[in-house]
PDB file of N, CA and C in Angstrom:
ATOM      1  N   UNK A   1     -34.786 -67.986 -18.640  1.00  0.00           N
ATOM      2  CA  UNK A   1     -35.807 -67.907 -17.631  1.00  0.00           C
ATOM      3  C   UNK A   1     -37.166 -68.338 -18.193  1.00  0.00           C
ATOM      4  N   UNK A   2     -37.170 -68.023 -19.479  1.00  0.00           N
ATOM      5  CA  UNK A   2     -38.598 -68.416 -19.937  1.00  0.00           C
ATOM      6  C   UNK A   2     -38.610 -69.589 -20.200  1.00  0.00           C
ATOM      7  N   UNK A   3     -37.709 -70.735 -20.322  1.00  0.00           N
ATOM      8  CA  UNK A   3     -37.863 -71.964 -20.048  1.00  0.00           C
ATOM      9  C   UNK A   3     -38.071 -72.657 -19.060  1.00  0.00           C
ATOM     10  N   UNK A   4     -37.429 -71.908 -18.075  1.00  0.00           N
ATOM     11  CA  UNK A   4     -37.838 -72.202 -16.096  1.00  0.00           C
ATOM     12  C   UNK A   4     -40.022 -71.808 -16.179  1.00  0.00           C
ATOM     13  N   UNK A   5     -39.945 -71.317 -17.371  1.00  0.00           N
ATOM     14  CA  UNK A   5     -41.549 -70.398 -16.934  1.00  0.00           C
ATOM     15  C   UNK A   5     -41.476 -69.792 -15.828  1.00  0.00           C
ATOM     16  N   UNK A   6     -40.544 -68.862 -15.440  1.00  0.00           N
ATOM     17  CA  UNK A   6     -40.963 -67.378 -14.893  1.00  0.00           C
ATOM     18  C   UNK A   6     -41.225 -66.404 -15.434  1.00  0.00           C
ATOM     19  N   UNK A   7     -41.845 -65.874 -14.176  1.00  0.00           N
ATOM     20  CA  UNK A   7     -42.904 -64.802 -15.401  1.00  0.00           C
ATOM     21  C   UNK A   7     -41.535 -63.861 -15.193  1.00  0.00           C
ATOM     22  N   UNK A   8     -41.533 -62.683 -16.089  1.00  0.00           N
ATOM     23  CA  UNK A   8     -40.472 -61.486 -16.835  1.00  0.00           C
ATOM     24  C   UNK A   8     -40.549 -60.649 -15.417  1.00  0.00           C
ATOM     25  N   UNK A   9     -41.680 -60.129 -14.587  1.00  0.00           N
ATOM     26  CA  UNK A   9     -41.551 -59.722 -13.805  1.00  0.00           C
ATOM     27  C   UNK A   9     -41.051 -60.062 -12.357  1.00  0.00           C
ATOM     28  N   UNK A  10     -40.484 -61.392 -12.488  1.00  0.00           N
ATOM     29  CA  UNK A  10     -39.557 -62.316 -11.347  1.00  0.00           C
ATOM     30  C   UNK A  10     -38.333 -62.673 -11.979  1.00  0.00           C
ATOM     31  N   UNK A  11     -37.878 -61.988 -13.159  1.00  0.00           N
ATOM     32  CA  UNK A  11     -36.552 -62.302 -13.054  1.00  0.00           C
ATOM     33  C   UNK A  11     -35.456 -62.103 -12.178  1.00  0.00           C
ATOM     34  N   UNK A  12     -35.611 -60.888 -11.658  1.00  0.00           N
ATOM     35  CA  UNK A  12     -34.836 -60.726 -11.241  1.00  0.00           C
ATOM     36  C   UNK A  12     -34.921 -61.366  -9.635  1.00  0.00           C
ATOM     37  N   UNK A  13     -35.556 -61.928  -9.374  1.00  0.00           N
ATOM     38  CA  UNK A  13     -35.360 -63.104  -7.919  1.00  0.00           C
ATOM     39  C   UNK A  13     -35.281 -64.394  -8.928  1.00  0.00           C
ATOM     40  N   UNK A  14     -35.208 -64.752  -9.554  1.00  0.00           N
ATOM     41  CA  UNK A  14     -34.699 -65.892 -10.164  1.00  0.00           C
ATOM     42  C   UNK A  14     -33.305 -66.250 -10.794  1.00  0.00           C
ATOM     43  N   UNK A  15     -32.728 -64.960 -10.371  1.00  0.00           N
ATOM     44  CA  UNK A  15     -31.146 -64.856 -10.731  1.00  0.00           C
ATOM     45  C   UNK A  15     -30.751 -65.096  -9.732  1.00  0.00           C
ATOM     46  N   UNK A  16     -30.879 -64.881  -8.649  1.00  0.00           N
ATOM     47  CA  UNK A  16     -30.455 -64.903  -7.598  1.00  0.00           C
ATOM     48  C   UNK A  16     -29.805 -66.468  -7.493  1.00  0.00           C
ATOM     49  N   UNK A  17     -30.651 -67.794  -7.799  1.00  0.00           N
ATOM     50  CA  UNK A  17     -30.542 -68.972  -7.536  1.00  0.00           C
ATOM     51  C   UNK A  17     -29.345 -69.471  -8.561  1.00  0.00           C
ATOM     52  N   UNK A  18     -29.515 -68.428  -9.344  1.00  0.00           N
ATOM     53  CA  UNK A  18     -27.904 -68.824 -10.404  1.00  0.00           C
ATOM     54  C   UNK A  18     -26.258 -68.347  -9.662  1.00  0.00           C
ATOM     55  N   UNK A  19     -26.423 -67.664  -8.995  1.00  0.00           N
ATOM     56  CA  UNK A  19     -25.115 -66.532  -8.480  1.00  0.00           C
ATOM     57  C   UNK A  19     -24.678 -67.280  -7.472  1.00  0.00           C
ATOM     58  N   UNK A  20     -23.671 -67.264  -7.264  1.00  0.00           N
ATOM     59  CA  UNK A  20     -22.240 -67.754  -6.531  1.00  0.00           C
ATOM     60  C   UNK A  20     -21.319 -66.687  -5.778  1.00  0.00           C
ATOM     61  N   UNK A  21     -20.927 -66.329  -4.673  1.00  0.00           N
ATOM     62  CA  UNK A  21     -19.714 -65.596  -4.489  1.00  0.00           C
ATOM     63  C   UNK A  21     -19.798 -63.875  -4.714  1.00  0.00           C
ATOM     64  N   UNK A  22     -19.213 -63.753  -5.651  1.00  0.00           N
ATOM     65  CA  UNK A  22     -18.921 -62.336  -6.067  1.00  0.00           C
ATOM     66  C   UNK A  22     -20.341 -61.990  -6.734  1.00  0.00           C
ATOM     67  N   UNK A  23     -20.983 -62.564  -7.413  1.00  0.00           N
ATOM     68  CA  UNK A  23     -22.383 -62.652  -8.117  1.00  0.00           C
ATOM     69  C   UNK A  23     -23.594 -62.134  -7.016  1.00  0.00           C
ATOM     70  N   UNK A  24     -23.322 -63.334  -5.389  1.00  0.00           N
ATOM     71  CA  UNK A  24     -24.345 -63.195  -4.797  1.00  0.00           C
ATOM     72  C   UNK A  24     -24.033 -61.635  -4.179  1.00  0.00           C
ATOM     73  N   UNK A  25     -22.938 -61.260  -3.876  1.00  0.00           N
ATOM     74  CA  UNK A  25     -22.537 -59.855  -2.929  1.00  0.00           C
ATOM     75  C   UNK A  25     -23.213 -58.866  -3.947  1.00  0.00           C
ATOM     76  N   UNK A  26     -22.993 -59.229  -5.474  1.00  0.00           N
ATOM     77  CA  UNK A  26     -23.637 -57.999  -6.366  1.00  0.00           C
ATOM     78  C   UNK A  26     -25.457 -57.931  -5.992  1.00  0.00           C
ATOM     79  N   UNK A  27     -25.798 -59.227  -6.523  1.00  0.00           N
ATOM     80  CA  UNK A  27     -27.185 -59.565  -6.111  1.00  0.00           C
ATOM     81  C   UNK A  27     -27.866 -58.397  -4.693  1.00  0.00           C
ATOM     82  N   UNK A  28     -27.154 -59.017  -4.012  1.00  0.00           N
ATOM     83  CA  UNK A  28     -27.750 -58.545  -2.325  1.00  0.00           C
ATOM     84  C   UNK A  28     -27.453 -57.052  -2.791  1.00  0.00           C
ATOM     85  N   UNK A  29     -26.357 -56.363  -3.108  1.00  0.00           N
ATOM     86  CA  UNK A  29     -26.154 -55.057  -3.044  1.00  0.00           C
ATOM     87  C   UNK A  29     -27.023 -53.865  -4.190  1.00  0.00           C
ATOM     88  N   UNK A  30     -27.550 -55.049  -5.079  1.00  0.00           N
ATOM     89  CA  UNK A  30     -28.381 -54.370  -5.692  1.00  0.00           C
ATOM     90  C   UNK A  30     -29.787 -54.319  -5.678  1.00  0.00           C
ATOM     91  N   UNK A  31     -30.385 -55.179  -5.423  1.00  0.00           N
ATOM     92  CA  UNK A  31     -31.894 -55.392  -4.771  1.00  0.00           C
ATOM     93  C   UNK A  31     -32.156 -54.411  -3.506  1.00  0.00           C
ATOM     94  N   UNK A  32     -31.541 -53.503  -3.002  1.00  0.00           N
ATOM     95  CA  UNK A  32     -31.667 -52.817  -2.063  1.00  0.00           C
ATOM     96  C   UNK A  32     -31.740 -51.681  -2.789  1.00  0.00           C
ATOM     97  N   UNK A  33     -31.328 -51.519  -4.089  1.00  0.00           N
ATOM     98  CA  UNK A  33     -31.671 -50.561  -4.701  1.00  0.00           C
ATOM     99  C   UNK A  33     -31.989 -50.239  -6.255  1.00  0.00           C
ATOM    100  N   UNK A  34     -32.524 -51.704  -6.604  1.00  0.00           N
ATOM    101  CA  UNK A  34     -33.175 -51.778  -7.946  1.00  0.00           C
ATOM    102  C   UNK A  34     -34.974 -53.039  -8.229  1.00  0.00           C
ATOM    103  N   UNK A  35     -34.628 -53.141  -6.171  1.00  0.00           N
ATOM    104  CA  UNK A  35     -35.841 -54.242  -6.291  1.00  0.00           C
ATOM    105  C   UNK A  35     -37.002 -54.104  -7.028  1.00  0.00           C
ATOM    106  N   UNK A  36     -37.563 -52.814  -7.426  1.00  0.00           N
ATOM    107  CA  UNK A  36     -38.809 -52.903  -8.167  1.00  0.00           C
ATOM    108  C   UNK A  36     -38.562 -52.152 -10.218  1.00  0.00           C
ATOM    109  N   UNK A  37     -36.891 -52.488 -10.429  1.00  0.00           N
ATOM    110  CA  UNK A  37     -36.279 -52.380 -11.525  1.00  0.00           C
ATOM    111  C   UNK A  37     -37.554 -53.028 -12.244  1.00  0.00           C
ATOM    112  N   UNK A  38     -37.740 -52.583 -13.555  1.00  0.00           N
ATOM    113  CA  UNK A  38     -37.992 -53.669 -14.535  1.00  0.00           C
ATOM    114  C   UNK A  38     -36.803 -54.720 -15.077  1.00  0.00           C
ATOM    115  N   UNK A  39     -36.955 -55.608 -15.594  1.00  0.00           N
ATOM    116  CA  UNK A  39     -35.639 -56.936 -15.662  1.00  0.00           C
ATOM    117  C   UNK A  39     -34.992 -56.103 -16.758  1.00  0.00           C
ATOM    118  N   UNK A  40     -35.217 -55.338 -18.011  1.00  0.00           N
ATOM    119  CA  UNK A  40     -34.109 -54.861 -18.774  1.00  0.00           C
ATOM    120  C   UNK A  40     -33.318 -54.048 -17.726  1.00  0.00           C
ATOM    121  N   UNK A  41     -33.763 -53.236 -16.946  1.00  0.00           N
ATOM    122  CA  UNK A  41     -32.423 -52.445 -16.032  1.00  0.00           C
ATOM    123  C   UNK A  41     -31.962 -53.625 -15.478  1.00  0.00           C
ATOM    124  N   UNK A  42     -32.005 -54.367 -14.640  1.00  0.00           N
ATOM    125  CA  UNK A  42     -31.478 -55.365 -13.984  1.00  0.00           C
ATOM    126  C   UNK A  42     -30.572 -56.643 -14.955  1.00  0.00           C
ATOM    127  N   UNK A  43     -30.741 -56.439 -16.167  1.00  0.00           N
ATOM    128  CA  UNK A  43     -29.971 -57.231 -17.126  1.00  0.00           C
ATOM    129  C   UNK A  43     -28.884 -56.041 -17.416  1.00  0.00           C
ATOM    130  N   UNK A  44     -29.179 -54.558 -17.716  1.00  0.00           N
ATOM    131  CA  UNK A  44     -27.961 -53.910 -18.062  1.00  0.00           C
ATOM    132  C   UNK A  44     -27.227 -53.553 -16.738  1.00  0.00           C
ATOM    133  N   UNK A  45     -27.557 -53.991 -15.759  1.00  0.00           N
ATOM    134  CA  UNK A  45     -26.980 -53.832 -14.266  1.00  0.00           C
ATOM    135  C   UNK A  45     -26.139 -55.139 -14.055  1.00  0.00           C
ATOM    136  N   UNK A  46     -26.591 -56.062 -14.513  1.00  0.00           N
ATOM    137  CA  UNK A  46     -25.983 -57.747 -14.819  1.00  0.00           C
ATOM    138  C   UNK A  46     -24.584 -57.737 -16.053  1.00  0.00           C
ATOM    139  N   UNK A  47     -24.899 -57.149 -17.365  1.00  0.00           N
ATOM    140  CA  UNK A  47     -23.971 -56.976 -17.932  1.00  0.00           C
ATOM    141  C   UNK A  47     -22.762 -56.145 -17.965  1.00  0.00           C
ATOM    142  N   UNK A  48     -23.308 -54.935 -17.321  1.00  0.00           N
ATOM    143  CA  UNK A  48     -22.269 -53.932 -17.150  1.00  0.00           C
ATOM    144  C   UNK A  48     -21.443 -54.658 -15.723  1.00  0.00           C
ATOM    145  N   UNK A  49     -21.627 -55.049 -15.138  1.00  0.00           N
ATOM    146  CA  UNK A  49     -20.703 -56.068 -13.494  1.00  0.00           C
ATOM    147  C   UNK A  49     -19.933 -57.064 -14.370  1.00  0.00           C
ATOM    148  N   UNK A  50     -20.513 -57.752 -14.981  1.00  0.00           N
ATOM    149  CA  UNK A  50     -19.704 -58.777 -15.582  1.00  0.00           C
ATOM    150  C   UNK A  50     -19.702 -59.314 -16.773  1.00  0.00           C
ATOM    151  N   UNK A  51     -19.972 -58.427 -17.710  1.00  0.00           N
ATOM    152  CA  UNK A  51     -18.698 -58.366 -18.765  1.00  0.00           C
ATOM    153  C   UNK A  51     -17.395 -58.690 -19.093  1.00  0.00           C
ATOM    154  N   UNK A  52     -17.237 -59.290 -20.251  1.00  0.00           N
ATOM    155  CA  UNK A  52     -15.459 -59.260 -19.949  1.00  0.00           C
ATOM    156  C   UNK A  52     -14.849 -57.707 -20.210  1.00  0.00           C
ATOM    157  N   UNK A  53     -15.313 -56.469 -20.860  1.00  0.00           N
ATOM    158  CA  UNK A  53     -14.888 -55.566 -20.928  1.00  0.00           C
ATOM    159  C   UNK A  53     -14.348 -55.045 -19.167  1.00  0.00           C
ATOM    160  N   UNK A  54     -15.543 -55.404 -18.627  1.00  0.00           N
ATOM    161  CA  UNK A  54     -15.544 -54.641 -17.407  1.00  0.00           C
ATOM    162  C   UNK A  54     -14.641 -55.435 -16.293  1.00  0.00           C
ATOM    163  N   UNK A  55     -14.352 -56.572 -16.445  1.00  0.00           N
ATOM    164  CA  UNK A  55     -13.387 -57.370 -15.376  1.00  0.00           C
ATOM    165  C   UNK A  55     -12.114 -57.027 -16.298  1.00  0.00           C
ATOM    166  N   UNK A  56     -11.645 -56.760 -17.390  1.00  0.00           N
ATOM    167  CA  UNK A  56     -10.537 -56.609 -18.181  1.00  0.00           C
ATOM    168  C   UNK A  56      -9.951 -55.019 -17.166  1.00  0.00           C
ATOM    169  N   UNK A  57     -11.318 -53.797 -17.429  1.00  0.00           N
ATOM    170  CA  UNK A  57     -10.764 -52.514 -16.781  1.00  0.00           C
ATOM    171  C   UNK A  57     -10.125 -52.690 -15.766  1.00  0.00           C
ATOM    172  N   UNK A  58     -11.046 -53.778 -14.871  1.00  0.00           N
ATOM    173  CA  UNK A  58     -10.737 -54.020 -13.355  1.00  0.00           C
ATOM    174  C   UNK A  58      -9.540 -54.389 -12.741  1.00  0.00           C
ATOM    175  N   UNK A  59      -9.152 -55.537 -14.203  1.00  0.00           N
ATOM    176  CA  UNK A  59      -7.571 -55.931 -13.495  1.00  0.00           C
ATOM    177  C   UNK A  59      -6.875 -55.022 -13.813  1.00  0.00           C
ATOM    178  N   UNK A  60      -6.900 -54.429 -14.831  1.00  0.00           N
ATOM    179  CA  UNK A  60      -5.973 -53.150 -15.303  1.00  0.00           C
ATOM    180  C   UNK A  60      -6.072 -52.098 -13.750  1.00  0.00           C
ATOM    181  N   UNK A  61      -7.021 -51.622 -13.592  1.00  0.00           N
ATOM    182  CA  UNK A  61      -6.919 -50.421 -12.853  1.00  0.00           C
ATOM    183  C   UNK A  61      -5.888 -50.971 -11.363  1.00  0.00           C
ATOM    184  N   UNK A  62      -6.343 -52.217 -10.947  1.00  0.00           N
ATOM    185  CA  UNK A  62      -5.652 -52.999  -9.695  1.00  0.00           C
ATOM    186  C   UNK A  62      -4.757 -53.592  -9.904  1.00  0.00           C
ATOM    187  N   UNK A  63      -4.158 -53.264 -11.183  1.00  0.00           N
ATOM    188  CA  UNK A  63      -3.114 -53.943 -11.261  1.00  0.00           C
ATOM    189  C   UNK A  63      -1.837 -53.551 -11.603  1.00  0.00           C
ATOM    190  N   UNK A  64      -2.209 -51.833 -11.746  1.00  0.00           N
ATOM    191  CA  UNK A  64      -1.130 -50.944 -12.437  1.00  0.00           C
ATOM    192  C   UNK A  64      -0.188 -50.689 -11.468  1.00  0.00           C
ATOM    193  N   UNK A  65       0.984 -50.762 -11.432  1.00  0.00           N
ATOM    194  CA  UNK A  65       1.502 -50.411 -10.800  1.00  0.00           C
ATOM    195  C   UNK A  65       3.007 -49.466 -10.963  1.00  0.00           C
ATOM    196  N   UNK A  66       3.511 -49.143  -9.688  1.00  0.00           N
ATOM    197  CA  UNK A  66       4.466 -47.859 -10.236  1.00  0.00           C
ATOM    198  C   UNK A  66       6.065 -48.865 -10.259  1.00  0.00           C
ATOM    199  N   UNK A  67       6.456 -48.293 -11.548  1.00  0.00           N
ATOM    200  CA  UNK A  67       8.080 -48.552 -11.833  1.00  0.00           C
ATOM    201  C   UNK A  67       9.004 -47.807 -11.796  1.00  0.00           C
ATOM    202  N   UNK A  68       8.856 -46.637 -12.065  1.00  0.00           N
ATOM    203  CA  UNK A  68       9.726 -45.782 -12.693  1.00  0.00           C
ATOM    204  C   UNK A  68       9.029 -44.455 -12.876  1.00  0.00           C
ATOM    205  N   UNK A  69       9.747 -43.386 -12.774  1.00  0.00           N
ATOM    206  CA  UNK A  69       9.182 -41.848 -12.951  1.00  0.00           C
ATOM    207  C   UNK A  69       8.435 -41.404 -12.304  1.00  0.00           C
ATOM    208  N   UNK A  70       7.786 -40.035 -12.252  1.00  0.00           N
ATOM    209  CA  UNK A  70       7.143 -39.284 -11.275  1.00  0.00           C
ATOM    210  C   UNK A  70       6.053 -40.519 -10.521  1.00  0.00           C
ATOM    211  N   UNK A  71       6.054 -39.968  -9.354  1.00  0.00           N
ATOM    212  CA  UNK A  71       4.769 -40.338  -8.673  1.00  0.00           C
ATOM    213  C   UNK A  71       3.640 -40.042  -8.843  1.00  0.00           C
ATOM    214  N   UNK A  72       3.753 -38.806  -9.011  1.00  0.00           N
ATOM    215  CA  UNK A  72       2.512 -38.073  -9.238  1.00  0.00           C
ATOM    216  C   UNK A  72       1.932 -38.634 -10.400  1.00  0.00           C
ATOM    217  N   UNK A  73       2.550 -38.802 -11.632  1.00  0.00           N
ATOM    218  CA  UNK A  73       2.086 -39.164 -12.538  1.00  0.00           C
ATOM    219  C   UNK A  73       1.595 -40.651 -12.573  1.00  0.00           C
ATOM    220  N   UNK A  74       2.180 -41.396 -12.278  1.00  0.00           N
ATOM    221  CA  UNK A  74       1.406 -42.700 -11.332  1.00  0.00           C
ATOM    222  C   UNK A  74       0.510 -42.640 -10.548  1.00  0.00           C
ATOM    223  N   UNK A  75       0.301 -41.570  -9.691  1.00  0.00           N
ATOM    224  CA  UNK A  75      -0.851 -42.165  -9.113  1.00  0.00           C
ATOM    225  C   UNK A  75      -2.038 -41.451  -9.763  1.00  0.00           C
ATOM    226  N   UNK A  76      -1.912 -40.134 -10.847  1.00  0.00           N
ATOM    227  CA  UNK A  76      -2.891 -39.936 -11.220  1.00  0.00           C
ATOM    228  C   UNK A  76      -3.342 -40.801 -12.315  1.00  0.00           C
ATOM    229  N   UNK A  77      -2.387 -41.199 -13.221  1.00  0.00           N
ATOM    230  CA  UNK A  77      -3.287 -42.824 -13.976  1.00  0.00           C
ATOM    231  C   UNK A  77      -3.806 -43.470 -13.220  1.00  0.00           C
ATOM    232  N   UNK A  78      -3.047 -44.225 -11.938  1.00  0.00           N
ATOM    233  CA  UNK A  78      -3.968 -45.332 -11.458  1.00  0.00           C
ATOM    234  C   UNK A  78      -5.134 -44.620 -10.939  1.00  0.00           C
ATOM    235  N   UNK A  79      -5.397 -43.250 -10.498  1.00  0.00           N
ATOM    236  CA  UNK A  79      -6.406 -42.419 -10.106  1.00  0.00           C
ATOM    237  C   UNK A  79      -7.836 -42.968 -11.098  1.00  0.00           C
ATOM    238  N   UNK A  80      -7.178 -42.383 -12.254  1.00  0.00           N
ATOM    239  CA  UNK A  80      -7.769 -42.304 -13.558  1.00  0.00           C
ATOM    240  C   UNK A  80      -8.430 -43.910 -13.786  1.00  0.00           C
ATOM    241  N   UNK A  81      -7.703 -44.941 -14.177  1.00  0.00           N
ATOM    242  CA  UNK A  81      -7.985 -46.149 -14.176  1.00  0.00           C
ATOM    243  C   UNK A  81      -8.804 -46.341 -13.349  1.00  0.00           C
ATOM    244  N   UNK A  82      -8.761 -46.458 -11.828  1.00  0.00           N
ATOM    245  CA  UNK A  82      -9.762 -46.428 -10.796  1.00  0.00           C
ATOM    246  C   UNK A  82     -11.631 -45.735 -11.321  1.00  0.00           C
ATOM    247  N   UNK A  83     -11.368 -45.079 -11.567  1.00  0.00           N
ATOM    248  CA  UNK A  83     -12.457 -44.069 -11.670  1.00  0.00           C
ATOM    249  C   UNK A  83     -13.020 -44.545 -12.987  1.00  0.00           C
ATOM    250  N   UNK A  84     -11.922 -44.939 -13.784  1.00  0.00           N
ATOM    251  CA  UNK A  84     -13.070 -45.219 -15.169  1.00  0.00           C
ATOM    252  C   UNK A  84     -13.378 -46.682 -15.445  1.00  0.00           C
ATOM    253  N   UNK A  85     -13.489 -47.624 -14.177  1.00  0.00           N
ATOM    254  CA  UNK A  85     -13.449 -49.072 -14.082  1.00  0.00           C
ATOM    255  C   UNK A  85     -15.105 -48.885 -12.926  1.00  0.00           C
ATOM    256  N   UNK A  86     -15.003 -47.649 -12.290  1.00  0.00           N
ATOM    257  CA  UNK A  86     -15.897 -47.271 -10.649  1.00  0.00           C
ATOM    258  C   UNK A  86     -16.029 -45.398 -10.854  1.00  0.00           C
ATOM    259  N   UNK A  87     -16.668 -45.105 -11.774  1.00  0.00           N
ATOM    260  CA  UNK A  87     -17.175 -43.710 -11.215  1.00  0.00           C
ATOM    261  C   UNK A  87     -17.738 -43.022 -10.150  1.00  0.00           C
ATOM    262  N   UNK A  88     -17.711 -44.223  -9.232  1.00  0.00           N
ATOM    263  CA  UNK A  88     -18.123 -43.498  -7.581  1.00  0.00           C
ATOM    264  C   UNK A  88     -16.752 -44.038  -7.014  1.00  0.00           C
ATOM    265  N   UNK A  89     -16.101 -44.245  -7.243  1.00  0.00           N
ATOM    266  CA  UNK A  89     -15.326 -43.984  -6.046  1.00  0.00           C
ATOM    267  C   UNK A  89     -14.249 -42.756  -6.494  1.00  0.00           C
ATOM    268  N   UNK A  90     -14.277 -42.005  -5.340  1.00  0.00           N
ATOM    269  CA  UNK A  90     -13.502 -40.449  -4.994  1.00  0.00           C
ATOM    270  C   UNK A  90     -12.415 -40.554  -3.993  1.00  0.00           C
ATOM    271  N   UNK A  91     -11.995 -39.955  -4.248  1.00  0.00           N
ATOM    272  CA  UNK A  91     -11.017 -39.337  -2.831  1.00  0.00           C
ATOM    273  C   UNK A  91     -11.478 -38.826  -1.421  1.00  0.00           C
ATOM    274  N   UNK A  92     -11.259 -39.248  -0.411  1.00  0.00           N
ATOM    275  CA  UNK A  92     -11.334 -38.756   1.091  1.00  0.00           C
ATOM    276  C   UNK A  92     -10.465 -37.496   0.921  1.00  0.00           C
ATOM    277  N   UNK A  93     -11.280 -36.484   1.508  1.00  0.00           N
ATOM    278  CA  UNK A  93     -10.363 -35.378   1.864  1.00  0.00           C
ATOM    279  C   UNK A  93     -10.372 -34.829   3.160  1.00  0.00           C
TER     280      UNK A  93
END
């Protein structure tokens, strides 16, 4: 960005023009609730989404699936997986 010469306090609307797809849905969904972030939160908000650590959890958790043996015990891993890929998402009760 500092080669574009934006100033540090417009980074984060200057990402925007980089993002594509899954990038722009993050974009939009987070500016509604980090718009007056300083750019280091908005870079560890950038790295923690897309990481390869964090798309690795992702396919794992969506991708586990049941073969063999209890259910229960299946669905509380994939429970588990779920939750430690997305700590907000819970159960409807």
């Amino acid at each position: 960005m500092k080669r574009l010469k934006v100033p540090e306090n417009c980074f984060w609307e200057a990402i925007r023009r980089f993002l594509k797809n899954v990038g722009n849905n993050w974009y939009q969904s987070t500016v509604t609730s980090h718009k007056t972030a300083p750019w280091e939160q908005w870079r560890n908000l950038f790295l923690d989404a897309f990481t390869q650590k964090v798309w690795a959890s992702a396919c794992e958790a969506f991708q586990y699936q049941f073969h063999d043996g209890l259910l229960a015990d299946y669905a509380l891993k994939k429970l588990n997986l779920l939750v430690a890929f997305n700590p907000k998402m819970v159960l409807c009760h």
